[in-house]
Each structure stands twice: as C-alpha cells, then as structure tokens.
Protein backbone atom coordinates (compact mmCIF):
# COMPACT_ATOMS: atom_id res chain seq x y z
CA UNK A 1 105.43 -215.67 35.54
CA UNK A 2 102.97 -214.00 37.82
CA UNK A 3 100.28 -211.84 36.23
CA UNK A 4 100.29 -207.96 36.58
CA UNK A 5 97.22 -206.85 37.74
CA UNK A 6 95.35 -204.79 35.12
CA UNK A 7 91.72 -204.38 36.59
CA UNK A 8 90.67 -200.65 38.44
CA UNK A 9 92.22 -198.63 40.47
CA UNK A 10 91.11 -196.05 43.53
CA UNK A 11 93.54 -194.17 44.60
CA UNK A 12 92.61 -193.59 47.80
CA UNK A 13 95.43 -190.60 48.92
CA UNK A 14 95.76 -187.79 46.67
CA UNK A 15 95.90 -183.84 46.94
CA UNK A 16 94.74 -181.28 44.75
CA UNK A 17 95.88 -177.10 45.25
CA UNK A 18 95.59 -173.78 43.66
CA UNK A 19 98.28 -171.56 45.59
CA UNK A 20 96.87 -168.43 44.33
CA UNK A 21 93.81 -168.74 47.27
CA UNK A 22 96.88 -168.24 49.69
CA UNK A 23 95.05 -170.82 51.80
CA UNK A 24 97.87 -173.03 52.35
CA UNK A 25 100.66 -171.61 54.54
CA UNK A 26 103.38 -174.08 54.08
CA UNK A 27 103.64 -174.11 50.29
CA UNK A 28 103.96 -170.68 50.51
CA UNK A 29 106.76 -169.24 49.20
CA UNK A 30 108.35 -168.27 52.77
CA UNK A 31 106.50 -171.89 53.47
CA UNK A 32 108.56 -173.86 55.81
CA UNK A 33 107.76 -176.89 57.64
CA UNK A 34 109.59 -179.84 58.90
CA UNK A 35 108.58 -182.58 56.31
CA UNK A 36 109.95 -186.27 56.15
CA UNK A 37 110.74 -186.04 52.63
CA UNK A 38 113.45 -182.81 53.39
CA UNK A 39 113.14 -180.04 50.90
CA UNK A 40 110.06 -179.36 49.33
CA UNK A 41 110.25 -176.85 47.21
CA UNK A 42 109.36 -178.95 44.06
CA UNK A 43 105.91 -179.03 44.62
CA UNK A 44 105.39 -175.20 45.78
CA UNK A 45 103.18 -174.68 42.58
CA UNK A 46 99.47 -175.23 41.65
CA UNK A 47 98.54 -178.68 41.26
CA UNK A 48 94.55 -178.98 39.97
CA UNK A 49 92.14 -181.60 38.89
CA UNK A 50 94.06 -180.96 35.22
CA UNK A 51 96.47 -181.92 36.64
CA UNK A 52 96.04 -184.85 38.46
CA UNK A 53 93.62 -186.20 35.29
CA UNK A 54 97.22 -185.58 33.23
CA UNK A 55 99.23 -187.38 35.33
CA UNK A 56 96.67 -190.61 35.72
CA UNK A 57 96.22 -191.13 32.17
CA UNK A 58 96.66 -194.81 30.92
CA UNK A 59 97.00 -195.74 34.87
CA UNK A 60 93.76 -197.72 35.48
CA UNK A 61 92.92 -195.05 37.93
CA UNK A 62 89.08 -194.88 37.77
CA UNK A 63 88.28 -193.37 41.07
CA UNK A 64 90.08 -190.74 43.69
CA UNK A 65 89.95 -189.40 47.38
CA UNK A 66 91.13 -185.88 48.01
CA UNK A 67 92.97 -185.59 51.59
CA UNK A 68 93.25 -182.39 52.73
CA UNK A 69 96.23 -180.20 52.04
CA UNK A 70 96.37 -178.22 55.62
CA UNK A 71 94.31 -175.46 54.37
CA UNK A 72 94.42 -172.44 56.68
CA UNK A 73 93.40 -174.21 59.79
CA UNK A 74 89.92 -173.79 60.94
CA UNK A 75 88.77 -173.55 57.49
CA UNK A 76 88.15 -176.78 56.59
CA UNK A 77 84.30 -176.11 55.35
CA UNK A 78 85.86 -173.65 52.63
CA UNK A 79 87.82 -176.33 51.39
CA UNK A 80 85.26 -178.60 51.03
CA UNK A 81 83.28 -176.15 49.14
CA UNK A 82 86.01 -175.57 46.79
CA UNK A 83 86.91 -179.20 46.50
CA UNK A 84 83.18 -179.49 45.80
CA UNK A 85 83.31 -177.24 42.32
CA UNK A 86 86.15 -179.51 41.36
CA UNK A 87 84.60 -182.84 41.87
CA UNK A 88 80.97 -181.35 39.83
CA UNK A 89 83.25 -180.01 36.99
CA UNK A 90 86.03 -182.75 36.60
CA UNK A 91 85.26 -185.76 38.52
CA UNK A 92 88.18 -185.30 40.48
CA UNK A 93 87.85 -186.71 43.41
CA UNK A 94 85.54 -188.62 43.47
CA UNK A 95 85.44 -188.49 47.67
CA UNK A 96 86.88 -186.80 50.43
CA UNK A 97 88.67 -186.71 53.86
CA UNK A 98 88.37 -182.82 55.20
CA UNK A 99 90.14 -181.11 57.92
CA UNK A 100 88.34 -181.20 60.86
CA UNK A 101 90.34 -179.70 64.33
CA UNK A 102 88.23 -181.52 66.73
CA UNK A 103 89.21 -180.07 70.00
CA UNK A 104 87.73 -176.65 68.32
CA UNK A 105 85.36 -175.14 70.37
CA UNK A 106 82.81 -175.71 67.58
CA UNK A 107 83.80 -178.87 66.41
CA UNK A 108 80.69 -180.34 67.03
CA UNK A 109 79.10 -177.99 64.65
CA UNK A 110 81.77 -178.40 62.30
CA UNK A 111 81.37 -182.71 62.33
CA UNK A 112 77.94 -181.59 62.16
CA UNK A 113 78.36 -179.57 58.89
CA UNK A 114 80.87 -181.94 57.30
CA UNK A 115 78.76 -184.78 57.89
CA UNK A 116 75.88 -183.33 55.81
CA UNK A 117 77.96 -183.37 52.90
CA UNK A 118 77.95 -186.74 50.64
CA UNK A 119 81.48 -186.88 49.39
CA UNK A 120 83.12 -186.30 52.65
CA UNK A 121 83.41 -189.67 53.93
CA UNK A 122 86.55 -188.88 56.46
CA UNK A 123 88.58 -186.32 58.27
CA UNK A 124 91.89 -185.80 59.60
CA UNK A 125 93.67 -183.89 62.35
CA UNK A 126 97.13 -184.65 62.76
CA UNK A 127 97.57 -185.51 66.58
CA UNK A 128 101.53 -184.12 67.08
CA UNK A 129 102.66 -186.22 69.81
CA UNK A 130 106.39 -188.38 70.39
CA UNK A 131 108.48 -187.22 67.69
CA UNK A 132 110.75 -190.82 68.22
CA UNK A 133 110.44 -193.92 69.15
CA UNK A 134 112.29 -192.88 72.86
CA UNK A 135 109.74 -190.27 73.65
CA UNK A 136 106.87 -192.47 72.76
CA UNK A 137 108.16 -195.00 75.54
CA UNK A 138 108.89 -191.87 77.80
CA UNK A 139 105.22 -191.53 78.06
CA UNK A 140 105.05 -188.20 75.62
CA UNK A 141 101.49 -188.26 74.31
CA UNK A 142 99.36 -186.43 71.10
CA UNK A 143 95.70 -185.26 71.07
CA UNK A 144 95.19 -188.96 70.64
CA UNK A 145 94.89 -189.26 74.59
CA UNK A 146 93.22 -185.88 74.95
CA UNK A 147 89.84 -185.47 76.56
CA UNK A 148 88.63 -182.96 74.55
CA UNK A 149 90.26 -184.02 71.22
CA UNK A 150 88.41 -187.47 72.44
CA UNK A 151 85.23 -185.71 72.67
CA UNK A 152 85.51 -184.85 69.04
CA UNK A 153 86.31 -187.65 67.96
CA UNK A 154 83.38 -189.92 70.21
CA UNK A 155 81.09 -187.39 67.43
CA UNK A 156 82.51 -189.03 64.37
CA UNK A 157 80.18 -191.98 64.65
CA UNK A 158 77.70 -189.62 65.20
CA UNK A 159 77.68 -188.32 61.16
CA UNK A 160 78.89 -191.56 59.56
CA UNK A 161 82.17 -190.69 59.63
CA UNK A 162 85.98 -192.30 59.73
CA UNK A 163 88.89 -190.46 60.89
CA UNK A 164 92.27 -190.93 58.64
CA UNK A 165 95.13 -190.79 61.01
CA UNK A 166 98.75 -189.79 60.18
CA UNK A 167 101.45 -190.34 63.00
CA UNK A 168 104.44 -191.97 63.41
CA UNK A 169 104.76 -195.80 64.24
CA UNK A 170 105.70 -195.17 67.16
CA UNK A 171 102.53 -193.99 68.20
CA UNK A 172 99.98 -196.50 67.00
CA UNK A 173 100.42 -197.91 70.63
CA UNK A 174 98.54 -194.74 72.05
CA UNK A 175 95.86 -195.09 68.73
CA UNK A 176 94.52 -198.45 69.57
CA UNK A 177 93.58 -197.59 72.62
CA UNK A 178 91.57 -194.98 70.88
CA UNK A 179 90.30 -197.30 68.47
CA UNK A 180 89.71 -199.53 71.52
CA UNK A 181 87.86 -196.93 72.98
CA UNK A 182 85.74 -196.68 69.42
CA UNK A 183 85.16 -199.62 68.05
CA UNK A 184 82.34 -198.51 65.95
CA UNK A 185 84.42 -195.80 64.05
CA UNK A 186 87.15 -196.70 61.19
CA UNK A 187 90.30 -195.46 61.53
CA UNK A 188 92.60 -195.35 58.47
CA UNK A 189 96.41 -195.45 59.26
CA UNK A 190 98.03 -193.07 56.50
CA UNK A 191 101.27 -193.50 54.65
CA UNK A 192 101.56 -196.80 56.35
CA UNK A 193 102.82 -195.42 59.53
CA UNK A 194 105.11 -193.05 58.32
CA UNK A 195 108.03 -195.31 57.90
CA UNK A 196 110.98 -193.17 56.86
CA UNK A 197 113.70 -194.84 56.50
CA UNK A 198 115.01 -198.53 56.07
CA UNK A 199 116.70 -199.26 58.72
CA UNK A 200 116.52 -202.84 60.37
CA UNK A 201 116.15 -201.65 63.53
CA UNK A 202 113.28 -199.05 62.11
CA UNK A 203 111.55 -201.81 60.10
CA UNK A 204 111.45 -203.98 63.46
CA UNK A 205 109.57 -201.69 65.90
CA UNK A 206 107.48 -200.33 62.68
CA UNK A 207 106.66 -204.18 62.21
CA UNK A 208 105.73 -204.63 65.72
CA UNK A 209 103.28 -201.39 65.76
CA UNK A 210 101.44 -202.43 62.97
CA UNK A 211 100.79 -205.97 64.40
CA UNK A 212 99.20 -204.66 67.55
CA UNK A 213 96.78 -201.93 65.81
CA UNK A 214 96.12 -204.39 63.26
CA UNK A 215 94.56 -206.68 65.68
CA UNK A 216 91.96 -204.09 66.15
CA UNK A 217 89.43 -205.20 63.43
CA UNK A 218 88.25 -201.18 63.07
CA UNK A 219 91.47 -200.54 61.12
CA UNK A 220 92.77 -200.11 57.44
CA UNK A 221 95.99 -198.62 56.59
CA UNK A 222 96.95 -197.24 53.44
CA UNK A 223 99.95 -198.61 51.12
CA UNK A 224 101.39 -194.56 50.77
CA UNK A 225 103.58 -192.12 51.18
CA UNK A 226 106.54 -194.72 51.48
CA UNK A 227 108.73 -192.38 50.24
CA UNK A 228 112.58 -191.62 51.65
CA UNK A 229 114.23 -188.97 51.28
CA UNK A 230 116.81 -188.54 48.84
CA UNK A 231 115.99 -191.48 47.37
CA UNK A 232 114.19 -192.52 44.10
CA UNK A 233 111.17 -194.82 45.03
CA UNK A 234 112.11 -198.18 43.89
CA UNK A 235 110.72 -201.94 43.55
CA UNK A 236 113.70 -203.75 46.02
CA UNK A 237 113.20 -200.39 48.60
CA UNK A 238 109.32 -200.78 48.74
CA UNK A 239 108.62 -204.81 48.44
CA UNK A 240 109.09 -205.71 51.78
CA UNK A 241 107.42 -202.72 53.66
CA UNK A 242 104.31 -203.54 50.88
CA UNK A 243 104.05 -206.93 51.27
CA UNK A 244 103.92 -206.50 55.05
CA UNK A 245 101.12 -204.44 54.83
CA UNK A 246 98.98 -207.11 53.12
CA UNK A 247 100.74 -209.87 55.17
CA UNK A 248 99.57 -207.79 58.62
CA UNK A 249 96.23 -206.49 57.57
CA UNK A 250 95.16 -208.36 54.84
CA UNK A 251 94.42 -207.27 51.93
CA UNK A 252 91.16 -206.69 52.32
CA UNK A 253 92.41 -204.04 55.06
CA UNK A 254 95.66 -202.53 52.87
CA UNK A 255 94.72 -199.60 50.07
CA UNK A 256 96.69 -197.97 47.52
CA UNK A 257 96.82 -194.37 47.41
CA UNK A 258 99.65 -192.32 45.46
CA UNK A 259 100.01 -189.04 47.57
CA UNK A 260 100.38 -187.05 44.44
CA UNK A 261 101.47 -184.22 43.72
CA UNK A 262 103.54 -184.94 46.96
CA UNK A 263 105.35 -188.25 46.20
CA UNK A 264 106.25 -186.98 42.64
CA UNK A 265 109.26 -185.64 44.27
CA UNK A 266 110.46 -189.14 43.97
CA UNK A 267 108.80 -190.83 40.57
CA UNK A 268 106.04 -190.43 38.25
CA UNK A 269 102.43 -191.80 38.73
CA UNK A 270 102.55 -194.51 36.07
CA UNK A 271 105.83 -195.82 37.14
CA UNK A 272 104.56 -195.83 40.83
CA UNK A 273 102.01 -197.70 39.90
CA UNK A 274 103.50 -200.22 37.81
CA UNK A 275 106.11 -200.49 41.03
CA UNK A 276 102.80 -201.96 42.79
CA UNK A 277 101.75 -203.45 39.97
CA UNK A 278 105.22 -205.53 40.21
CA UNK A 279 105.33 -205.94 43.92
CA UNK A 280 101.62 -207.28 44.54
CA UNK A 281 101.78 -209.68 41.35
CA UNK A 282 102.58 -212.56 43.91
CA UNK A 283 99.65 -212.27 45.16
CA UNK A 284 96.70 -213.98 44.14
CA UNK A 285 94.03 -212.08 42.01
CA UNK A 286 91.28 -210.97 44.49
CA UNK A 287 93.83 -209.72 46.85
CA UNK A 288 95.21 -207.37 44.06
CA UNK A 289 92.19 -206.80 43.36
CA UNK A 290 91.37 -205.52 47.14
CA UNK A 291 94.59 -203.44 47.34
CA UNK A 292 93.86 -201.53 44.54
CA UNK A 293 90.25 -201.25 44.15
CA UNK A 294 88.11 -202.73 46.50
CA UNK A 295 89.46 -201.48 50.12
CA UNK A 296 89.26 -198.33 49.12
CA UNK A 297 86.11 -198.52 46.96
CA UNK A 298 84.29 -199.83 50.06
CA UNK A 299 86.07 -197.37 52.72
CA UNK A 300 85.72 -194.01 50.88
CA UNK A 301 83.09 -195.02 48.11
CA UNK A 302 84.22 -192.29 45.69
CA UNK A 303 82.18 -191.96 43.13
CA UNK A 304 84.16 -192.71 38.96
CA UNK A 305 86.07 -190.31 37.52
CA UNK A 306 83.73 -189.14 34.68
C-alpha cells in the first residue's frame, strides 16, 4: 500500500481578512461579484491569522503565503502593511504575493515600494480577458497583451519579483507569449487554470493549455482552487486534474496551496489535505515531497510559522 506522505507542508495559496477595515468591496455585505464557485456568502465574515492557525492544526502545515484578497484597488501598499503586523505577531504568513495594478500610472513606484519589502516575494493583477474558450479563439485579449500592462510587468525583474497569474485556461495561450517575452521572470499559474467544471470536453482543451505553457521552463502552477460548484471536493473529482498537474509540470513545478478561507465552502483543511495526501501517495517520495513543500518553499521562501 502506498505511503501517505507525512513530512512539511507550505501552503502556498491562502487569504487572511478583517471585514471591519471595509477594504474589501466584494465581501461586503451588498458584495457581489461573479465568482466560479456561485454564491458566496459563506465566507462574508472575518477570517484572521487565528483563524487560519485554528484551522491548520495537526495538518503538517509549517509555512504559508498570503495572496491578496482584492483589497480596495490601488491600495495594495496598505495591505502589505497590515499583512505585515500579522506575520510579526503570529507567523502567519510567512510570505506574500500583493496587489500590484501595473498599468497604474505609478506602478513603477509602486513595484518599486513592494520590492523593498522582504516577505513580498510576488504580485498579482488579474488580466480580465476571454471569458470562454470561443472568445479566446475570436482573438478577445486581457492586459496580458497590453503595452502598458507589459511595461509593468518588464519592471518585475527589476525588484526580484514573480507575478502569480489567475485566468482561465483558455488564456494561457496569450500568457506564454508573455512569459516568452520574459523569460527571466516566474510566473505562477493559480488555481491550476481555473478549471471549473469536469467536463471531457473542458478537461481536453484545459489539458492542452497547460502542455503548451508548461513547456515554458519560467512556469509553476499551483495544485488550488479546484473547487466546483455545488459540489463537495472529493478524492475521484480531483485525482485526475492533480495528477496531471505533476504529470505536465513536474513536480518540481506543481505546489499545493489550500485557498482558505475560500475553498472551505466545499471541505475542511485537514480533510483537503489528507485528499492530497491520498491522491499524490502514488507518487514516489521526493515528488511528494516537492508538491507539498519544496516548490513552494523555493518559489515564495516563506519564512516557518512560529
């Protein structure tokens, strides 16, 4: 029988909030926002280090990255500076990816600023773009293919820092030409490619996306956010999008991360994580080891919770 894999874990996706700031428009109350998950009311409350250091207990989590929780756009240094308290007082997280918009007018003082500060090792600005796999081939483009946005992003490499990307599979075609166009900047694919449903003929064309940005060797991609809606997250849905991962990066390119507080809509921490625990066990050590830990430990170095 194949061994679980007990050794550390980074979670490498998480969120932390306190909606009392008012600093985060769509979980407030009159919050609404098309999501992939549906409805998500559930998590409309405060979710804090406490929390998070609750709801990891007895996981083998030993290190975190906070991703940014689309603070009041534009304000991405205040975030960081809160963030900041909670990683001196808690350990939680132990790095960061910030907001960053970086077709701002002052993005470049903004990269500038961000860069200057140790535990933020990424940053993320979600591109828009094709909303479906038809408009993608229709030739509708994101920021991705934007000079200015491009400008922004040439400065990344400037201040040591990797850009975490969340799109749709369907428009990974239009990001490696960006990561093309950088080779010396990592770009992290989050949630996996943001594959929402199960469908064959979803699973196919998310397949063939991930193939041709994973030949770019300036990529990692993140085993999250796999989540469907209205559905429980489950060993037999998640095996074969999980295994694919590994099987098209590598492992050494494929991290965990647990998009908590978020993907608790679906199941609890621990049980997610024995679900991976359960999946990856065919797998031979190191590689378990690389999913969990060491990807992650090497991308976002977060320093131990503790």
């Amino acid at each position: 029988m194949p061994d679980l894999y007990e050794g550390p874990i980074v979670d490498a996706h998480h969120h932390v909030w306190d909606l009392s700031l008012g600093r985060h428009p769509w979980l407030a109350p009159e919050g609404r926002v098309a999501h992939r998950y549906g409805d998500y009311e559930a998590i409309k409350h405060d979710y804090l280090p406490s929390d998070y250091l609750r709801d990891i207990a007895g996981t083998g989590i030993v290190a975190s990255v906070y991703m940014e929780a689309e603070w009041t756009p534009g304000d991405g240094l205040a975030e960081v500076a809160l963030i900041e308290r909670y990683r001196e007082s808690s350990g939680v997280p132990g790095s960061m990816v910030s907001q960053a918009r970086l077709d701002a007018a002052d993005a470049a003082a903004d990269l500038a600023a961000l860069g200057a500060v140790p535990a933020v090792k990424s940053v993320r600005h979600k591109p828009g773009g094709a909303t479906s796999p038809v408009e993608a081939s229709d030739g509708v483009r994101s920021l991705l293919s934007d000079d200015t946005w491009r400008e922004g992003y040439a400065l990344l490499g400037d201040h040591g820092l990797h850009f975490d990307l969340q799109t749709p599979w369907w428009n990974l075609g239009e990001a490696r030409r960006l990561v093309d166009d950088f080779p010396d900047t990592t770009l992290i694919v989050d949630h996996a490619g943001v594959l929402a449903d199960r469908d064959p003929e979803t699973l196919a064309g998310w397949r063939a996306a991930l193939e041709h940005i994973a030949d770019a060797p300036n990529v990692v991609i993140k085993a999250s956010g796999l989540c469907v809606a209205g559905t429980p997250w489950t060993v037999e849905a998640n095996r074969g999008p999980i295994l694919d991962l590994v099987r098209i990066f590598g492992a050494e390119r494929v991290m965990f991360g647990s998009n908590f507080p978020v993907d608790g809509m679906f199941t609890t921490l621990p049980a997610l994580i024995d679900g991976y625990r359960t999946i990856l066990a065919e797998l031979d050590p190191a590689a378990q080891r690389s999913v969990f830990h060491d990807t992650a430990q090497r991308v976002y170095a977060p320093l131990p919770i503790g």
